[in-house]
PDB file of N, CA and C in Angstrom:
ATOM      1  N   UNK A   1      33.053   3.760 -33.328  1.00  0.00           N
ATOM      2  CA  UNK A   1      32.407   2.834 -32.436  1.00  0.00           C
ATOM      3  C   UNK A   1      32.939   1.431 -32.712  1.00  0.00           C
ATOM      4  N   UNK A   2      33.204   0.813 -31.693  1.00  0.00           N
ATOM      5  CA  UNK A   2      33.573  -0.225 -31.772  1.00  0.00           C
ATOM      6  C   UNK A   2      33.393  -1.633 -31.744  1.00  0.00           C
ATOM      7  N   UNK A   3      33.239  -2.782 -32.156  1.00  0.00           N
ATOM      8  CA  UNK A   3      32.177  -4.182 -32.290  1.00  0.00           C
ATOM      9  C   UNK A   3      31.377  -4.352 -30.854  1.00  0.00           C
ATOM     10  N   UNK A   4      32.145  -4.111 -29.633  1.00  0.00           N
ATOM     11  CA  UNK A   4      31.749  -4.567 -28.327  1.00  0.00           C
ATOM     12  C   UNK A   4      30.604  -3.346 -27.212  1.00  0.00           C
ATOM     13  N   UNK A   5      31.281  -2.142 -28.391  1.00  0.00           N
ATOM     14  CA  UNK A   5      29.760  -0.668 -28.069  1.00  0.00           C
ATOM     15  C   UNK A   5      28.430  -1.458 -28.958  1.00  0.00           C
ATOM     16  N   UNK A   6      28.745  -1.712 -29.919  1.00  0.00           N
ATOM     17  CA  UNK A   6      27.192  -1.891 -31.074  1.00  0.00           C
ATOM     18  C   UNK A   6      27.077  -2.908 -30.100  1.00  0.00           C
ATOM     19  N   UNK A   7      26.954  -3.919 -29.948  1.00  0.00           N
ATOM     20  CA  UNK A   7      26.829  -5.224 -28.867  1.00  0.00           C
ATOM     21  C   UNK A   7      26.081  -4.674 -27.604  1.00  0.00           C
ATOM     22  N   UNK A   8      26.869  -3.927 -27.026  1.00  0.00           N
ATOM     23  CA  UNK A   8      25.998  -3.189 -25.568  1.00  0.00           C
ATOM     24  C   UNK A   8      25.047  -2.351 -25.822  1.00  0.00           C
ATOM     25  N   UNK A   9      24.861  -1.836 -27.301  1.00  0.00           N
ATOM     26  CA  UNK A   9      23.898  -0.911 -26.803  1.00  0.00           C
ATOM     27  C   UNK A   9      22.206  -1.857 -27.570  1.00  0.00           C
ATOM     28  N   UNK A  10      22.935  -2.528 -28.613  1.00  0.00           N
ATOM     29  CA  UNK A  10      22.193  -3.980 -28.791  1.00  0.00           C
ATOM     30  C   UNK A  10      21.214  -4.515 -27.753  1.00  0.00           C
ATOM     31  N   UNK A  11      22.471  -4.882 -26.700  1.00  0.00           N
ATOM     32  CA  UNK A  11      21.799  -5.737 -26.056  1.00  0.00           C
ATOM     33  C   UNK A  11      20.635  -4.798 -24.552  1.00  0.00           C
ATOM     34  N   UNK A  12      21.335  -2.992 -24.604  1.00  0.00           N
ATOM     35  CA  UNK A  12      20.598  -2.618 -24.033  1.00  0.00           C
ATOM     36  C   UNK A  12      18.943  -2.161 -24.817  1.00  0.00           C
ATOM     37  N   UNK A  13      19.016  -2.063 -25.706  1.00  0.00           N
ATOM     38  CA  UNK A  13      17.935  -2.075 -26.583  1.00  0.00           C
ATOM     39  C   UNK A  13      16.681  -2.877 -26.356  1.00  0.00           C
ATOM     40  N   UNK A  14      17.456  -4.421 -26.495  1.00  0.00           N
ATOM     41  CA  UNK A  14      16.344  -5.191 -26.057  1.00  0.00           C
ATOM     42  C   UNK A  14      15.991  -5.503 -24.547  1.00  0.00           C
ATOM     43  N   UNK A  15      16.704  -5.308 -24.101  1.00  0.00           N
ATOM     44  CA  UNK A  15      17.085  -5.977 -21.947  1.00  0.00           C
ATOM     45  C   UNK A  15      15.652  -4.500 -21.582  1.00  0.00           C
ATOM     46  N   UNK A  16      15.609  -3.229 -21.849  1.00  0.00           N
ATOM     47  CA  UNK A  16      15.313  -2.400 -21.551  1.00  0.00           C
ATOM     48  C   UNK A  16      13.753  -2.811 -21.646  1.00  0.00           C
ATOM     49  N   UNK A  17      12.752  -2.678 -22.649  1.00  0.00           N
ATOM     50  CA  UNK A  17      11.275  -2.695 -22.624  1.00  0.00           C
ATOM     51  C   UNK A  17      11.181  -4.244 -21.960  1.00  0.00           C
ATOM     52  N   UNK A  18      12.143  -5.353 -21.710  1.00  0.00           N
ATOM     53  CA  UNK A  18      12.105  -6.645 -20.715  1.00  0.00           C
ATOM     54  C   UNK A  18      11.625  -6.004 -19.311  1.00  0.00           C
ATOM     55  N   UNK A  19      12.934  -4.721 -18.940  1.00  0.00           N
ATOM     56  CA  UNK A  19      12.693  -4.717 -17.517  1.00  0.00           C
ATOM     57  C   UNK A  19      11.861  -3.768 -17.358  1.00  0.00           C
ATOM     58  N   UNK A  20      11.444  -2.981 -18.564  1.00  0.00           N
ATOM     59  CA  UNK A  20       9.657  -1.834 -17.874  1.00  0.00           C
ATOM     60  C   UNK A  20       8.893  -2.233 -17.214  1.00  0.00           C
ATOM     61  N   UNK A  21       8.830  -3.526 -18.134  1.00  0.00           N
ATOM     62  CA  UNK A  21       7.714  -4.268 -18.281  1.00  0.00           C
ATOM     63  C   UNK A  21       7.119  -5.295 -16.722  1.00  0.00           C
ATOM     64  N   UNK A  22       8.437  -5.896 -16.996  1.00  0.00           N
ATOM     65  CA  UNK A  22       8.910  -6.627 -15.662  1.00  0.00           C
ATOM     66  C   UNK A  22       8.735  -5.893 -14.176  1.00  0.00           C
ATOM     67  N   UNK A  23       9.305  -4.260 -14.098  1.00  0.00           N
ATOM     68  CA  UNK A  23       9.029  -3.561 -13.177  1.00  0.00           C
ATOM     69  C   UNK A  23       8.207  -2.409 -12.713  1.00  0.00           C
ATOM     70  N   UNK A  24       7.712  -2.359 -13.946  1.00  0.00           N
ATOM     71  CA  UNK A  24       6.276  -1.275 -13.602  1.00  0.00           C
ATOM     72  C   UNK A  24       5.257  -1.726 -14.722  1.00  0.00           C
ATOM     73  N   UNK A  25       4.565  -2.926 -14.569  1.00  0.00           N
ATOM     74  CA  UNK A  25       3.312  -3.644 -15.220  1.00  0.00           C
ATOM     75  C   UNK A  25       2.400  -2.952 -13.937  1.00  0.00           C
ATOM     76  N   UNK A  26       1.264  -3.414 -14.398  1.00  0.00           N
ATOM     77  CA  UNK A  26       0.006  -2.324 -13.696  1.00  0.00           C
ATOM     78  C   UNK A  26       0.187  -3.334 -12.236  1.00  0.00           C
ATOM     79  N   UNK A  27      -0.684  -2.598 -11.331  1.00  0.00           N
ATOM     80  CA  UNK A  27      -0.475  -3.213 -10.272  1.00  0.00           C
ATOM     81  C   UNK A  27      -2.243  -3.709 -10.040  1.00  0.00           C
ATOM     82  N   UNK A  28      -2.284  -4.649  -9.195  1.00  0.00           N
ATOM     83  CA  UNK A  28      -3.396  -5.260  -9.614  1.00  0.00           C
ATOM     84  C   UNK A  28      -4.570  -4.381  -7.746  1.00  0.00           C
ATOM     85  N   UNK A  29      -5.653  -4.635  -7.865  1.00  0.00           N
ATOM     86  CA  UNK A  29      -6.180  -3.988  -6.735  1.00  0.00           C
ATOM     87  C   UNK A  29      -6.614  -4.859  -5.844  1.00  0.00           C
ATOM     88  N   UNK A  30      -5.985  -4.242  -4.301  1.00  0.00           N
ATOM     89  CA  UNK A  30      -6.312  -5.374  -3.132  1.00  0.00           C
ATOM     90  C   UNK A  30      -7.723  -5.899  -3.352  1.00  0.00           C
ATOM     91  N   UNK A  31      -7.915  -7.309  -2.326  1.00  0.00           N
ATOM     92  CA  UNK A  31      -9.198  -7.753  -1.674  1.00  0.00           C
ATOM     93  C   UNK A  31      -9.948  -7.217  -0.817  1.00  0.00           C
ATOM     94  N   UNK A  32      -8.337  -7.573   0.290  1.00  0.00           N
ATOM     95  CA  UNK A  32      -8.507  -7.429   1.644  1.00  0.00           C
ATOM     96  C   UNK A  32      -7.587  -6.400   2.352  1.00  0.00           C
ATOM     97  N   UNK A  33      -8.099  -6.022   3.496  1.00  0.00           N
ATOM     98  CA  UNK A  33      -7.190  -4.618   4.747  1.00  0.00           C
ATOM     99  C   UNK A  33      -6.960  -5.703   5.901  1.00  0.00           C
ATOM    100  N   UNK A  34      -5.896  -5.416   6.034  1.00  0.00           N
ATOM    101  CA  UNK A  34      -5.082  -6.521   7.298  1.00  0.00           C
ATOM    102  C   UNK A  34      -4.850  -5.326   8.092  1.00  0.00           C
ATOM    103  N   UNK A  35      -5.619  -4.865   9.413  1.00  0.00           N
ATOM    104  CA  UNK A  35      -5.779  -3.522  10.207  1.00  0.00           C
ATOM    105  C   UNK A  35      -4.815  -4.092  11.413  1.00  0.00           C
ATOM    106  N   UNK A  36      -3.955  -3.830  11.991  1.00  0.00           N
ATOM    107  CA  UNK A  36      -3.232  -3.884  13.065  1.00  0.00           C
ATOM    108  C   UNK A  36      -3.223  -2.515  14.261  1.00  0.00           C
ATOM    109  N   UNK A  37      -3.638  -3.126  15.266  1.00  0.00           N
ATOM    110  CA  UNK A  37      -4.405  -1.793  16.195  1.00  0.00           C
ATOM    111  C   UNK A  37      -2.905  -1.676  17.263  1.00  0.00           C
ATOM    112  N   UNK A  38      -3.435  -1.138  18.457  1.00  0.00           N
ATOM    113  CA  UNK A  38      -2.248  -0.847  19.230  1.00  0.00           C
ATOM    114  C   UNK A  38      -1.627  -2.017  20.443  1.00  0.00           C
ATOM    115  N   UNK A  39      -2.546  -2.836  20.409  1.00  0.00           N
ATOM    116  CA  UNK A  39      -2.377  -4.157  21.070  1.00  0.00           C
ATOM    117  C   UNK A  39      -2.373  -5.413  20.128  1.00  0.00           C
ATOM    118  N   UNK A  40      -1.557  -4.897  18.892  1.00  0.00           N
ATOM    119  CA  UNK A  40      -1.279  -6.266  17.930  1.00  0.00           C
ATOM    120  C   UNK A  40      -2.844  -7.410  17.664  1.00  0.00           C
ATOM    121  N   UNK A  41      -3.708  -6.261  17.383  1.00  0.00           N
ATOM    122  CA  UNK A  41      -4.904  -7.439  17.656  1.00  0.00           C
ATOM    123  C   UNK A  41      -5.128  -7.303  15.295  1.00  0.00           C
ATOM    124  N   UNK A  42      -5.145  -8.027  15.338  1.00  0.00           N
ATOM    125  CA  UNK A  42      -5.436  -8.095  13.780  1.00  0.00           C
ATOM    126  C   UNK A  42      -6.684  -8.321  13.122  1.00  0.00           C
ATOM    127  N   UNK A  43      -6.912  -7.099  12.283  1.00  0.00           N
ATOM    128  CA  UNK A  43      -8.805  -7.387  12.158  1.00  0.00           C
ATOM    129  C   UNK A  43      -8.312  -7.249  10.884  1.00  0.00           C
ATOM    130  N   UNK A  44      -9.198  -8.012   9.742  1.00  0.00           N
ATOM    131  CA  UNK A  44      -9.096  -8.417   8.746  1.00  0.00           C
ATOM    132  C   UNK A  44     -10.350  -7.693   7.946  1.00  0.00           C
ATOM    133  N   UNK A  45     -10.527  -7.200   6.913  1.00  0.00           N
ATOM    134  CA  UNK A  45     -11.415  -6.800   6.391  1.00  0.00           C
ATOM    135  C   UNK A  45     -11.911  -6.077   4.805  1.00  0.00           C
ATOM    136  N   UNK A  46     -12.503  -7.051   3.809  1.00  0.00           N
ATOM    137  CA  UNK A  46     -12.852  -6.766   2.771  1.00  0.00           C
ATOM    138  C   UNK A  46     -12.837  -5.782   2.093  1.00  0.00           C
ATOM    139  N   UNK A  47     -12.308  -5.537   1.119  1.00  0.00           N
ATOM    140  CA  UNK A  47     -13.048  -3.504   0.402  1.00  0.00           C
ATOM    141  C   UNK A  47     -13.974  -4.073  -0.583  1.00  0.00           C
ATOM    142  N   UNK A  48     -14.576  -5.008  -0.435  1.00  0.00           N
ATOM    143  CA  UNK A  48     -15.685  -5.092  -1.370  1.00  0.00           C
ATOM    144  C   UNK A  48     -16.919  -3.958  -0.920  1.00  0.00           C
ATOM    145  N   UNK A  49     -17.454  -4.223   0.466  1.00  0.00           N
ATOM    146  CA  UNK A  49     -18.226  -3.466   0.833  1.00  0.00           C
ATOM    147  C   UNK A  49     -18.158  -2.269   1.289  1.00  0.00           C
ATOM    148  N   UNK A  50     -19.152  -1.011   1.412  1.00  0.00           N
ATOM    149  CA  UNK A  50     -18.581   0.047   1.894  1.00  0.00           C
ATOM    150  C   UNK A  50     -18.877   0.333   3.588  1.00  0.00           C
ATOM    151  N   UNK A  51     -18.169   0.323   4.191  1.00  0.00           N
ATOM    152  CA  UNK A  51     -18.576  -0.089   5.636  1.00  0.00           C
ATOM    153  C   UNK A  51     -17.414   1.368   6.200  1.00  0.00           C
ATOM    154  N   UNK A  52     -17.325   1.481   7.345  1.00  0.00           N
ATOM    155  CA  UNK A  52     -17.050   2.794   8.527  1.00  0.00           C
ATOM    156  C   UNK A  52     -15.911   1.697   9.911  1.00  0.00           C
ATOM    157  N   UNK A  53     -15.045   1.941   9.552  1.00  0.00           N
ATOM    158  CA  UNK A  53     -14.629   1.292  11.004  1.00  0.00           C
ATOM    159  C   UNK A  53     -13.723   2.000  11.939  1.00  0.00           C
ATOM    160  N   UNK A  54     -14.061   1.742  13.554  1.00  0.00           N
ATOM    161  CA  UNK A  54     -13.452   2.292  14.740  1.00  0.00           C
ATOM    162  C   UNK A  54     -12.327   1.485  15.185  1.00  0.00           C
ATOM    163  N   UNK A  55     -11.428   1.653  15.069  1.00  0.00           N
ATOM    164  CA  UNK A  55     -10.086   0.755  15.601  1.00  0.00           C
ATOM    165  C   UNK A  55      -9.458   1.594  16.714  1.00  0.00           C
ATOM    166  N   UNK A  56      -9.535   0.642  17.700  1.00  0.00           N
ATOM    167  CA  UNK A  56      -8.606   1.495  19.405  1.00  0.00           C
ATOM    168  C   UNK A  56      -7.394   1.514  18.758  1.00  0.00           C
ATOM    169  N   UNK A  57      -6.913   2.435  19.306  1.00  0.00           N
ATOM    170  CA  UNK A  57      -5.428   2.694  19.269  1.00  0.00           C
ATOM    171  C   UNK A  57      -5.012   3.523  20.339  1.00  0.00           C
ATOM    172  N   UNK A  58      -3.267   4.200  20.693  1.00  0.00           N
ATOM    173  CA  UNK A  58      -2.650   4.429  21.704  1.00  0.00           C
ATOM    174  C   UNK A  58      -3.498   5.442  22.399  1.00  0.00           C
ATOM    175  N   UNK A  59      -4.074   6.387  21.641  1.00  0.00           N
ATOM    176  CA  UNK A  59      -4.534   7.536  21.597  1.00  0.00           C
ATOM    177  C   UNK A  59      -6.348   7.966  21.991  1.00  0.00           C
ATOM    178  N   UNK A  60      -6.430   7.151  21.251  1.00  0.00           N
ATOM    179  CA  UNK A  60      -8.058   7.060  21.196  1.00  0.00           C
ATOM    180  C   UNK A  60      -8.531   6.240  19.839  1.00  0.00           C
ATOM    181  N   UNK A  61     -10.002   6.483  19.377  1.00  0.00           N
ATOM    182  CA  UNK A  61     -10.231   5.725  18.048  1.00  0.00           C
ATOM    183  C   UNK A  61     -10.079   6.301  16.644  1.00  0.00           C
ATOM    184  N   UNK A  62      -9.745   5.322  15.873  1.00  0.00           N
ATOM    185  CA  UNK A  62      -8.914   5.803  14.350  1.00  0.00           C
ATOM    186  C   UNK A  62     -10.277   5.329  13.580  1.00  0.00           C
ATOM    187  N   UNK A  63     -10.899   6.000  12.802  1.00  0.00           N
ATOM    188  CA  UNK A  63     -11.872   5.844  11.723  1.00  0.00           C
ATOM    189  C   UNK A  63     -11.507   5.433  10.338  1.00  0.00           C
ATOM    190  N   UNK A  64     -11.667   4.557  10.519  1.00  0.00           N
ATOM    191  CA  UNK A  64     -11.241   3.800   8.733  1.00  0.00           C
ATOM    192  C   UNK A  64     -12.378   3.847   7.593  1.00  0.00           C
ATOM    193  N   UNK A  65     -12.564   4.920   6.671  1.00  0.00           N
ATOM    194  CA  UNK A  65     -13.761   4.099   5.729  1.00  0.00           C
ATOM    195  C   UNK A  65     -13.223   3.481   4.447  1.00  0.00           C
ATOM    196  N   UNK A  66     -14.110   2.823   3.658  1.00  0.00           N
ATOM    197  CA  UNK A  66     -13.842   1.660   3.326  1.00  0.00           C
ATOM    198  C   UNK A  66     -14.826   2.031   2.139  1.00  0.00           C
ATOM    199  N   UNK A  67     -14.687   1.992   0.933  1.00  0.00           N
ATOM    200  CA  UNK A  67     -15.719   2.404  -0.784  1.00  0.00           C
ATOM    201  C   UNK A  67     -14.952   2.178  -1.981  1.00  0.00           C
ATOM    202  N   UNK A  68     -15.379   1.775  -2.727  1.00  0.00           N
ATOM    203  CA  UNK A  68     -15.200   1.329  -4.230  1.00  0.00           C
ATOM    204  C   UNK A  68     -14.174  -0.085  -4.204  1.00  0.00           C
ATOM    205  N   UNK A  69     -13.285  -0.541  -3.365  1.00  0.00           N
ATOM    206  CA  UNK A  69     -11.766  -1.363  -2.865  1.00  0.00           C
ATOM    207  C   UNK A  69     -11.177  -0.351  -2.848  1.00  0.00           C
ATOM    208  N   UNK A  70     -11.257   0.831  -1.447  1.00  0.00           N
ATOM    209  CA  UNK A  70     -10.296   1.600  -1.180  1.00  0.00           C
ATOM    210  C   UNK A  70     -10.620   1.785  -0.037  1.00  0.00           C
ATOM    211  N   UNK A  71      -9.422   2.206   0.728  1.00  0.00           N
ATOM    212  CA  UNK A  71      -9.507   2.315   2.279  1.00  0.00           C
ATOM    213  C   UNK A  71      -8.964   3.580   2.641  1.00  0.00           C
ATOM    214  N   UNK A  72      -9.365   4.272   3.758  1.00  0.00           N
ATOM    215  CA  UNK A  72      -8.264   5.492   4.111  1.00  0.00           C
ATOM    216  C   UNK A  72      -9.000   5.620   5.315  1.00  0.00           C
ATOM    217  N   UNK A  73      -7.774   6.676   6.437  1.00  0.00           N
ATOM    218  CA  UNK A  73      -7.843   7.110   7.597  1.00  0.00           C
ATOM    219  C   UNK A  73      -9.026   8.106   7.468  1.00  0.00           C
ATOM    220  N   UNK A  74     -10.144   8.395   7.641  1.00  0.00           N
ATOM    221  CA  UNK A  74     -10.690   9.588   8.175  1.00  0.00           C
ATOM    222  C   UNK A  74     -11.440  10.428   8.983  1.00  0.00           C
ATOM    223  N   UNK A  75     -10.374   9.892  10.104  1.00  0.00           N
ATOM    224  CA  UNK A  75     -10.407  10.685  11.348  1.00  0.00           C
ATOM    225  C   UNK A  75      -9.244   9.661  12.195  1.00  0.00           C
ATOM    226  N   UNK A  76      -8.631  10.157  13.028  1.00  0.00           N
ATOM    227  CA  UNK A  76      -7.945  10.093  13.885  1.00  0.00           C
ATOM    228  C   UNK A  76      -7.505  11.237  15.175  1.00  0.00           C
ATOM    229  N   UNK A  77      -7.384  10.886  16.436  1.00  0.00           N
ATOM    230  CA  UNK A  77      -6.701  11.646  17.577  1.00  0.00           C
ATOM    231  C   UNK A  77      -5.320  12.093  17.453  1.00  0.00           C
ATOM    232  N   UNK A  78      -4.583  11.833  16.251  1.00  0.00           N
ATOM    233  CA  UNK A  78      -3.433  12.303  16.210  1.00  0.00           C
ATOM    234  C   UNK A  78      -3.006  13.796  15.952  1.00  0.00           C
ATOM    235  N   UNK A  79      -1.729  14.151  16.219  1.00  0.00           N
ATOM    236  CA  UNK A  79      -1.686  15.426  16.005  1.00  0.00           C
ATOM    237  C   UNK A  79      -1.645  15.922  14.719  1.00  0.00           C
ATOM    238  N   UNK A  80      -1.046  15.386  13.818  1.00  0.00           N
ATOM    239  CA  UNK A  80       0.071  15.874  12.171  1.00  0.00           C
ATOM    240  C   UNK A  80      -1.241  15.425  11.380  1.00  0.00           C
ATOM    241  N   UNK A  81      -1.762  14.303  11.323  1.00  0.00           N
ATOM    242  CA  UNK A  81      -2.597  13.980  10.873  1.00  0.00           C
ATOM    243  C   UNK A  81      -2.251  13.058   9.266  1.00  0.00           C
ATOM    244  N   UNK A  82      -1.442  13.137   9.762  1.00  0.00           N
ATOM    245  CA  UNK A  82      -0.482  12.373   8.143  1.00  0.00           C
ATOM    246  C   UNK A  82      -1.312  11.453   7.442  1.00  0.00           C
ATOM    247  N   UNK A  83      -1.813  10.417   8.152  1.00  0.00           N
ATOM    248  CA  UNK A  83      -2.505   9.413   7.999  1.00  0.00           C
ATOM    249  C   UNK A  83      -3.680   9.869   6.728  1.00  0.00           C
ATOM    250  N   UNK A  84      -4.159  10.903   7.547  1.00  0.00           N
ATOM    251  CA  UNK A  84      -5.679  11.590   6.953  1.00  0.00           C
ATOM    252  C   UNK A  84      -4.752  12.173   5.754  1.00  0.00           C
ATOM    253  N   UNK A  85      -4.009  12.364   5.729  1.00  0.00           N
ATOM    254  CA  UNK A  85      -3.782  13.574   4.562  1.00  0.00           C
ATOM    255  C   UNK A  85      -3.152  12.336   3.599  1.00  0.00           C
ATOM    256  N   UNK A  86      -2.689  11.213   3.655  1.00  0.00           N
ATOM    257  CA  UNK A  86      -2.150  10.433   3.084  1.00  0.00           C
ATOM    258  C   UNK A  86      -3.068   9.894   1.395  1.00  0.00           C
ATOM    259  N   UNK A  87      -4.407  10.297   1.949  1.00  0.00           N
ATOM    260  CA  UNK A  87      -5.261   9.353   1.223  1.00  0.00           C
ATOM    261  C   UNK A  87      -5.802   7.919   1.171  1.00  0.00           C
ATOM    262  N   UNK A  88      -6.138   7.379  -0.167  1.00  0.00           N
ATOM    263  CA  UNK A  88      -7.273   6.196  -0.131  1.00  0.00           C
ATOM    264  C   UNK A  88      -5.721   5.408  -0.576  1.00  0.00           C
ATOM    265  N   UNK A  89      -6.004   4.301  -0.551  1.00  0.00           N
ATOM    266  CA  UNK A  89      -4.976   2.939  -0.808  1.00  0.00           C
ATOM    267  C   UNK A  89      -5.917   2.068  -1.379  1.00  0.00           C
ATOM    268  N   UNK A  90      -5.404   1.719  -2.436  1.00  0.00           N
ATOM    269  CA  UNK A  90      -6.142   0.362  -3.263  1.00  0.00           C
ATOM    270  C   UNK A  90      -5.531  -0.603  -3.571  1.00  0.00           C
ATOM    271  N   UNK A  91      -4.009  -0.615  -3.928  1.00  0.00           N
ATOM    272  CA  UNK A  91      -3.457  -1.780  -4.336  1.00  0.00           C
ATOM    273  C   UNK A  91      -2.633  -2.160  -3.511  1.00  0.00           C
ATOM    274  N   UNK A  92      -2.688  -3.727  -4.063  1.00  0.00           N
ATOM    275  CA  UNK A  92      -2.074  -4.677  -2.968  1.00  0.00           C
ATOM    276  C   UNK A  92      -0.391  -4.333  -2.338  1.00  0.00           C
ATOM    277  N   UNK A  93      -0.290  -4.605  -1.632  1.00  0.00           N
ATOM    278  CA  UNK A  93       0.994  -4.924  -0.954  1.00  0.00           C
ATOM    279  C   UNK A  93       0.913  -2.998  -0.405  1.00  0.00           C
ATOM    280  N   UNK A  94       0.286  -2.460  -0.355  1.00  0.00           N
ATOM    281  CA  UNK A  94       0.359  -0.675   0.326  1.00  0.00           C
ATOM    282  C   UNK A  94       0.216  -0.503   1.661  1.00  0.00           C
ATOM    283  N   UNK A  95       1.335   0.031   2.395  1.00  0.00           N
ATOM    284  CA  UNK A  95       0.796   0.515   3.727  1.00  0.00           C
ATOM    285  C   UNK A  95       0.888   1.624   4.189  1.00  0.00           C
ATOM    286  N   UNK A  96       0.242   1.754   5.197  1.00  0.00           N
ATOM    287  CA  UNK A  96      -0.008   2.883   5.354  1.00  0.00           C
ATOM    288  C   UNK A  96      -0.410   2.792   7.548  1.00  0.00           C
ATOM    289  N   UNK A  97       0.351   3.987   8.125  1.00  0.00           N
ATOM    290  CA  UNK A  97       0.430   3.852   9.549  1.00  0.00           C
ATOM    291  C   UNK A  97      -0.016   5.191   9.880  1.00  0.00           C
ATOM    292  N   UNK A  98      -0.488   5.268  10.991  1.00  0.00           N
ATOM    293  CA  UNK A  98      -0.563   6.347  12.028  1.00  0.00           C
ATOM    294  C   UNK A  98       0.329   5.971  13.392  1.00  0.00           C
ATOM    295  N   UNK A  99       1.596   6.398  12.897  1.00  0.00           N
ATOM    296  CA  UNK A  99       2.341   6.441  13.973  1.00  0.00           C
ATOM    297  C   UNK A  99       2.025   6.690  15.508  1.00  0.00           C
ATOM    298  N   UNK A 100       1.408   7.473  15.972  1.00  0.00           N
ATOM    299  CA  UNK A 100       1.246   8.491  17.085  1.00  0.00           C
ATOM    300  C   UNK A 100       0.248   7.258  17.509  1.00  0.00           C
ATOM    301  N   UNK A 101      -0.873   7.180  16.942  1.00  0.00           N
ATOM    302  CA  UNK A 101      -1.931   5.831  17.363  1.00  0.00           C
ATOM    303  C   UNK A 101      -2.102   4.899  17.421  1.00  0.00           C
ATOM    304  N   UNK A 102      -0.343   4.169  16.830  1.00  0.00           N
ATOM    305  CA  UNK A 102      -0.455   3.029  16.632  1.00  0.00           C
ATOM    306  C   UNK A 102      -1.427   2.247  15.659  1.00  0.00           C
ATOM    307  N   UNK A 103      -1.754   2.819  14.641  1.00  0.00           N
ATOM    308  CA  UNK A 103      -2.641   1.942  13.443  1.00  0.00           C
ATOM    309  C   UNK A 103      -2.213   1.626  12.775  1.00  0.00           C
ATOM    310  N   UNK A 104      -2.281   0.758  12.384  1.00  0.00           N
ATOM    311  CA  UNK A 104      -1.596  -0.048  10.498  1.00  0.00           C
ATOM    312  C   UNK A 104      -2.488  -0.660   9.600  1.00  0.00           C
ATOM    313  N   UNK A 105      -2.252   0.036   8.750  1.00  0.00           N
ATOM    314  CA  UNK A 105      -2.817  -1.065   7.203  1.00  0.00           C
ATOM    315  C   UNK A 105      -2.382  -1.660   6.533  1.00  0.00           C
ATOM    316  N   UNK A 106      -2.702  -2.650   5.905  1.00  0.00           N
ATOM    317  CA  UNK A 106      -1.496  -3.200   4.713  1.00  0.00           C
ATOM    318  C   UNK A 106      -2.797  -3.730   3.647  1.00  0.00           C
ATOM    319  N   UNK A 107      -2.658  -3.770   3.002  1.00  0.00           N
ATOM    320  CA  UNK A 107      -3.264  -4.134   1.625  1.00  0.00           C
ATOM    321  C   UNK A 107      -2.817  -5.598   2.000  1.00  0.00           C
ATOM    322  N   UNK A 108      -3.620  -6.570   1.306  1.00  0.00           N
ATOM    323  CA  UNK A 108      -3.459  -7.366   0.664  1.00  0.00           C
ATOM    324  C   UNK A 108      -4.936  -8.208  -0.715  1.00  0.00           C
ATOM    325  N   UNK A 109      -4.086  -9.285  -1.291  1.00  0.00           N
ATOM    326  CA  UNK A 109      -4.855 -10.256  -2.256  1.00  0.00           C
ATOM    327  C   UNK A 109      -4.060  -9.233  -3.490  1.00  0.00           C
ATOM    328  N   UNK A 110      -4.260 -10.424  -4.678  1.00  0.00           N
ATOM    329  CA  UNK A 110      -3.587 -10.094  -5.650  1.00  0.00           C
ATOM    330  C   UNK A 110      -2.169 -10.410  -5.585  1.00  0.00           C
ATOM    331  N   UNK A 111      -1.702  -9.640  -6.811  1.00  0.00           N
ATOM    332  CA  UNK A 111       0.017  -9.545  -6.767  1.00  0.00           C
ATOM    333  C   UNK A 111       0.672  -8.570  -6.250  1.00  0.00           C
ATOM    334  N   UNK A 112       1.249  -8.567  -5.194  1.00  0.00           N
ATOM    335  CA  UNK A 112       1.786  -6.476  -4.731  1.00  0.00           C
ATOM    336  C   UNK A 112       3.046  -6.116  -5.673  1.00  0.00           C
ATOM    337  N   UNK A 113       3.302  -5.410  -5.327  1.00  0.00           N
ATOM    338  CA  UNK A 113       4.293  -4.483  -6.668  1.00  0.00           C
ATOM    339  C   UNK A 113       5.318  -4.816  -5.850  1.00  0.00           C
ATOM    340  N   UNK A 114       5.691  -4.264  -4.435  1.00  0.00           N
ATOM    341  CA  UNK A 114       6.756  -4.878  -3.856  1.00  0.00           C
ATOM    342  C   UNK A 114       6.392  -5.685  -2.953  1.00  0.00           C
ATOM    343  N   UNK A 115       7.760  -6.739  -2.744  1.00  0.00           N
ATOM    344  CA  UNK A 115       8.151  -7.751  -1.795  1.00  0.00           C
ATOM    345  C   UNK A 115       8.791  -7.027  -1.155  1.00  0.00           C
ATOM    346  N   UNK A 116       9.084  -6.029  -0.686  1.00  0.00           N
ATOM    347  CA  UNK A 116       9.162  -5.261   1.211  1.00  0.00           C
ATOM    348  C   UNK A 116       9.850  -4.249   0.687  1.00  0.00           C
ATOM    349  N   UNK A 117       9.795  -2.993   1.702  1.00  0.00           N
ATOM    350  CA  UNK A 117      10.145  -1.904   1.498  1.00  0.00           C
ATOM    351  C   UNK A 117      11.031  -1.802   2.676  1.00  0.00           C
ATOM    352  N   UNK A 118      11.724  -0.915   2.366  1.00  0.00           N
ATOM    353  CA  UNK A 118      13.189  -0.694   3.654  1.00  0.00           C
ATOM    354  C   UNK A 118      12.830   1.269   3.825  1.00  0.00           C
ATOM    355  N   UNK A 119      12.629   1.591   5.157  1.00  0.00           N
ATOM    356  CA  UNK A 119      13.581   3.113   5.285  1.00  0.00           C
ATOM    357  C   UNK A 119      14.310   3.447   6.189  1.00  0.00           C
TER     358      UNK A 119
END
C-alpha cells in the first residue's frame, strides 16, 4: 500500500460518519398539509387536530383523515387506489397524489429531508 492509498482511505474514514450524518439525520414531523384539489384551489391544514376532510377532485370526493400529525387518503373514486394503499405521511417535505382525481398533498413546517425530487 502506498502513502496516497493510507491518505484516501484516511480521509474516507473520517468524510464518511460527516456524510450519514449530514444525509440521513432524523427527519423532523410536519405542521401543516398544503391539499391541492383539481381546480388548483389550495386548502391548507394543521395535523395537530384530528379532523375528516372532503376535497373535490376530477372524479368525485377524496377523503383525507387527519390523527396523531399524520394524514392519509381514505377513500377516494379512483380506480388503483394507490393513494389509499400508500398510507399515513408525517414528515415534512412528503407527497403524496391521486393521480386519476387530481389530489395532492405535500407536507410541510419543519426541515424536509429533500429539496425536490425528480422522476
Amino acid at each position: 500500500m502506498t502513502r496516497s492509498d493510507t491518505l484516501a482511505i484516511f480521509f474516507a474514514l473520517i468524510l464518511l460518519p460527516l456524510l450519514y450524518y449530514q444525509l440521513w439525520r432524523p427527519q423532523t414531523s410536519a405542521t401543516h398539509a398544503s391539499i391541492i384539489d383539481s381546480h388548483q384551489h389550495i386548502t391548507v391544514a394543521s395535523l395537530e387536530d384530528a379532523k375528516r376532510l372532503n376535497i373535490r377532485g376530477e372524479l368525485g370526493d377524496s377523503v383525507l383523515n387527519i390523527e396523531d400529525g399524520k394524514i392519509r387518503f381514505a377513500q377516494s373514486p379512483c380506480k388503483g387506489k394507490v393513494c389509499i394503499h400508500r398510507g399515513w405521511l408525517q414528515y415534512s417535505g412528503e407527497v403524496m397524489a391521486c393521480l386519476p382525481n387530481k389530489v395532492i398533498i405535500k407536507l410541510g413546517g419543519g426541515q424536509a429531508r429533500f429539496d425536490s425530487i425528480n422522476f
